[in-house]
Protein backbone atom coordinates (compact mmCIF):
# COMPACT_ATOMS: atom_id res chain seq x y z
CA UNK A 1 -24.28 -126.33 238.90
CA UNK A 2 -21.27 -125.02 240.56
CA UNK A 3 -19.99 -123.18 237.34
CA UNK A 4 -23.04 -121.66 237.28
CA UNK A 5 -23.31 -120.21 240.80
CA UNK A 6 -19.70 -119.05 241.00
CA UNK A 7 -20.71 -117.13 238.60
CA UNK A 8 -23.70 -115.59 239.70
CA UNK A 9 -23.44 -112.95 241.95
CA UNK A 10 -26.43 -113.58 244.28
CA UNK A 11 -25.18 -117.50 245.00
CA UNK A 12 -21.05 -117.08 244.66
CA UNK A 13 -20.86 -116.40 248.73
CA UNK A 14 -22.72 -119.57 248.79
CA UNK A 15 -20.38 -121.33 246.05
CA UNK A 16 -17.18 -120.70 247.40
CA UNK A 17 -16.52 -123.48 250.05
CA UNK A 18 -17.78 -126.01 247.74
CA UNK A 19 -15.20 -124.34 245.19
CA UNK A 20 -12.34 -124.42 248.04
CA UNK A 21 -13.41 -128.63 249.10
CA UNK A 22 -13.34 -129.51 245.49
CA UNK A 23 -9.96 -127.73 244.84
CA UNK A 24 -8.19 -128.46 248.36
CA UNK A 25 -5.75 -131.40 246.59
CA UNK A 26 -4.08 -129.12 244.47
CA UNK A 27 -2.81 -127.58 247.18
CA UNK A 28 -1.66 -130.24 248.95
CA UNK A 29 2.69 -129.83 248.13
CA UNK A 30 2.58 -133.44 246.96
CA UNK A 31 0.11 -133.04 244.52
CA UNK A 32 2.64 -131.34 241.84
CA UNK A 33 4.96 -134.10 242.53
CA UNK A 34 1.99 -136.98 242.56
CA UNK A 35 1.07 -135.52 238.83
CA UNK A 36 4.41 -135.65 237.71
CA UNK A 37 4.91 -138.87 238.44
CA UNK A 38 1.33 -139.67 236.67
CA UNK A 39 2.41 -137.92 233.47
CA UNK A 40 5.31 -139.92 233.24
CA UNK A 41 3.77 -142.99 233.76
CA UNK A 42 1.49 -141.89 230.63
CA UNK A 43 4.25 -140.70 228.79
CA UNK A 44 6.22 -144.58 229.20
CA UNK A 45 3.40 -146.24 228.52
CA UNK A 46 2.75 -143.95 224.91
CA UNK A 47 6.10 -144.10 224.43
CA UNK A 48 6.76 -148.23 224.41
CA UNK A 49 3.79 -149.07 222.00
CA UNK A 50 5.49 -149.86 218.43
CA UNK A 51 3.12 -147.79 216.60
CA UNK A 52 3.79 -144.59 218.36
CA UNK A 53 7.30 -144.10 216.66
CA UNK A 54 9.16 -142.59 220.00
CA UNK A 55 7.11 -139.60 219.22
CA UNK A 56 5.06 -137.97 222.32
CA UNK A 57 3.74 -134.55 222.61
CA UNK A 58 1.99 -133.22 226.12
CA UNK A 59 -0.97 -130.19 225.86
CA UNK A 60 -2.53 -129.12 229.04
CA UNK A 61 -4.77 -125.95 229.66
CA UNK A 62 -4.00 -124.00 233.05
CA UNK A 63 -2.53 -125.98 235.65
CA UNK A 64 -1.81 -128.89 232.48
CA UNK A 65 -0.33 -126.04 230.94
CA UNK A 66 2.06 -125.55 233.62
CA UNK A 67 2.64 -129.03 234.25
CA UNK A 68 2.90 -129.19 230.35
CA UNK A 69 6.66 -126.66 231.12
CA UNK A 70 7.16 -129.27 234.04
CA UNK A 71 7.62 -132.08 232.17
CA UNK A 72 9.17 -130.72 229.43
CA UNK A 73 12.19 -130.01 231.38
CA UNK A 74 11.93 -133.53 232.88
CA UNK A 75 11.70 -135.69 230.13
CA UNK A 76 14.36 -135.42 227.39
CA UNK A 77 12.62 -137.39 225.10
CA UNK A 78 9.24 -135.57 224.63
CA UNK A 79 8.99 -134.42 221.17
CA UNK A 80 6.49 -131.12 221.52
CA UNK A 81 5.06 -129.37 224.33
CA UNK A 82 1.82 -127.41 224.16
CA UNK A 83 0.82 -125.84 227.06
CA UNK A 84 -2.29 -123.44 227.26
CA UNK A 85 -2.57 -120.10 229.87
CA UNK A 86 0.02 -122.32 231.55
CA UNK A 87 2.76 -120.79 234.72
CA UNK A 88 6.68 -121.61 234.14
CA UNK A 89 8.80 -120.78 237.63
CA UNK A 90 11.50 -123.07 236.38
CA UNK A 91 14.70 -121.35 236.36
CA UNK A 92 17.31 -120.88 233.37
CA UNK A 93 18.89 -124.14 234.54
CA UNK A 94 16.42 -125.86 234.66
CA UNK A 95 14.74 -125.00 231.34
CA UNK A 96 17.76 -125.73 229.83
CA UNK A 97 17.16 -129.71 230.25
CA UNK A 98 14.12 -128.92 227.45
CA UNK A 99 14.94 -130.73 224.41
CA UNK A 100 11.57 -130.76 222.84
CA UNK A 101 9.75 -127.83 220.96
CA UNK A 102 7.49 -125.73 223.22
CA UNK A 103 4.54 -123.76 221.28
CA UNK A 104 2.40 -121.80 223.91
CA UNK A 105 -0.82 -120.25 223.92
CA UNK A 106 -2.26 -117.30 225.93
CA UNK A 107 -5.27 -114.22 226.11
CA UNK A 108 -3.84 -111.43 225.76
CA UNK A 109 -5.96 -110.61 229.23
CA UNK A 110 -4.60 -112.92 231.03
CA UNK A 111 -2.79 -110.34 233.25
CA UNK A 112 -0.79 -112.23 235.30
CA UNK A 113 0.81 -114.85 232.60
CA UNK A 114 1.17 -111.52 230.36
CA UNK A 115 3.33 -109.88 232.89
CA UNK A 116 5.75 -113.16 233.41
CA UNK A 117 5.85 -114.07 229.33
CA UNK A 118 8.33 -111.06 228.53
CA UNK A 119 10.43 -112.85 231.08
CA UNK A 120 9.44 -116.29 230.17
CA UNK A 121 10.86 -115.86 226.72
CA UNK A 122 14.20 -114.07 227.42
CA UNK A 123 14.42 -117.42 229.95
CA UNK A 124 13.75 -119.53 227.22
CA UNK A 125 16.05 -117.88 225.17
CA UNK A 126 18.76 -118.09 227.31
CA UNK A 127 17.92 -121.61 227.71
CA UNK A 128 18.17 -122.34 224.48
CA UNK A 129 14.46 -123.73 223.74
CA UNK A 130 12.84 -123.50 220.86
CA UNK A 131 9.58 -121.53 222.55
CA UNK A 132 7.05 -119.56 220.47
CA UNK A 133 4.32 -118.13 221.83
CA UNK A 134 0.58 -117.08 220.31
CA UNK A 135 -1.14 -114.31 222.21
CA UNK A 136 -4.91 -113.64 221.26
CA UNK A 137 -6.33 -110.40 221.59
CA UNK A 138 -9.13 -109.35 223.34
CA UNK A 139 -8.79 -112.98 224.76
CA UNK A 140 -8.81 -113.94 228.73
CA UNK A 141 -7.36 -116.98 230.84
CA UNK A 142 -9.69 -120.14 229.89
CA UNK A 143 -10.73 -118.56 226.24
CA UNK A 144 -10.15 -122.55 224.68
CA UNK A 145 -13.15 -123.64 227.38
CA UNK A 146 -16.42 -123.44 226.11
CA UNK A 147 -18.06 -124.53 228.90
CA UNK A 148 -17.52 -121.12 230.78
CA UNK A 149 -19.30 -118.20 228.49
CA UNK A 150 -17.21 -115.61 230.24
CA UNK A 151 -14.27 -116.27 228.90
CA UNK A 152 -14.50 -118.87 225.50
CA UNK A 153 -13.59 -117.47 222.62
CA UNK A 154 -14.71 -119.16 218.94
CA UNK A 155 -12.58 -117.38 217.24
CA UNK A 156 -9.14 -117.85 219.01
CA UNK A 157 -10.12 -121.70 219.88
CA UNK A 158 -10.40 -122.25 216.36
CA UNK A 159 -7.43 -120.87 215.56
CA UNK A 160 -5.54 -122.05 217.92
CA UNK A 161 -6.69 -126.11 217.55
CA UNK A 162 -5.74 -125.63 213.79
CA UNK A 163 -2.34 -124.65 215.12
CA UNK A 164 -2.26 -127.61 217.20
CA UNK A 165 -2.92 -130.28 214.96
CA UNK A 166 -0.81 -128.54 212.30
CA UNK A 167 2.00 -128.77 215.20
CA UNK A 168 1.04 -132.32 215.93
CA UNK A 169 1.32 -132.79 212.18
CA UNK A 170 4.78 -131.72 211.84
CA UNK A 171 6.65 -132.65 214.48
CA UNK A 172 4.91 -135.44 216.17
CA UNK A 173 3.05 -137.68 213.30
């Protein structure tokens, strides 16, 4: 399994341009655009059935958590935005097109997103979004992902899904 040998020191060497063919369209520049587009086509289609009430949330881990920002500040009638260990770039402008509630998750060692949130939240405070953040200790990027033993955590998942669904709950239905 790929997982497996990326994480094993004696086969990673070996791992790596399998890693780089499998992961070569996300770097492609159309492929943020070419999501976008995809999550909004989900989005319309949730958000036309009668039983749904005009009430749509997005969650994404990593990249979904980024695209998770993304489309918040696309799409002025998403209710609730959940992104996990996800990236915002978008300026202060741009943020301020969110309408919908943003509740974010992170490790606290994830180093890079810990560095950017300090900045992340005075942006989303000038913006005027209604962001809140959860930061787990002694938590990594990827702790929600069980299938990768390095970095799940039981603990912080379990936690954090009850927060979700309470979320969900609340302001979605």
């Amino acid at each position: 399994m790929l997982q497996e040998d990326l994480l094993n020191p004696k086969k990673r060497n070996a791992a790596q341009p399998r890693l780089r063919e499998l992961t070569a369209p996300i770097r492609n520049p159309s492929f943020g655009t070419d999501t976008l587009v995809r999550l909004k086509g989900c989005f319309t289609y949730l958000y036309e059935q009668p039983d749904i009430y005009k009430k749509v949330a997005v969650l994404g881990f990593c990249f979904g958590g980024t695209y998770s920002f993304s489309f918040a500040a696309r799409e002025p009638r998403l209710k609730l935005a959940l992104p996990f260990y996800g990236h915002s770039d978008q300026s202060i402008k741009e943020l301020q097109s969110i309408t919908c509630l943003v509740r974010a998750f992170y490790g606290e060692r994830d180093e890079d997103l810990m560095k950017s949130l300090p900045q992340l939240r005075e942006k989303m405070r000038l913006a005027g979004v209604d962001f809140i953040t959860k930061v787990y200790p002694d938590c990594g990027h990827a702790f929600f992902n069980d299938t990768n033993a390095f970095a799940y955590n039981q603990a912080a998942t379990t936690d954090a899904w009850q927060l979700v669904l309470g979320y969900l709950r609340r302001y979605v239905g």
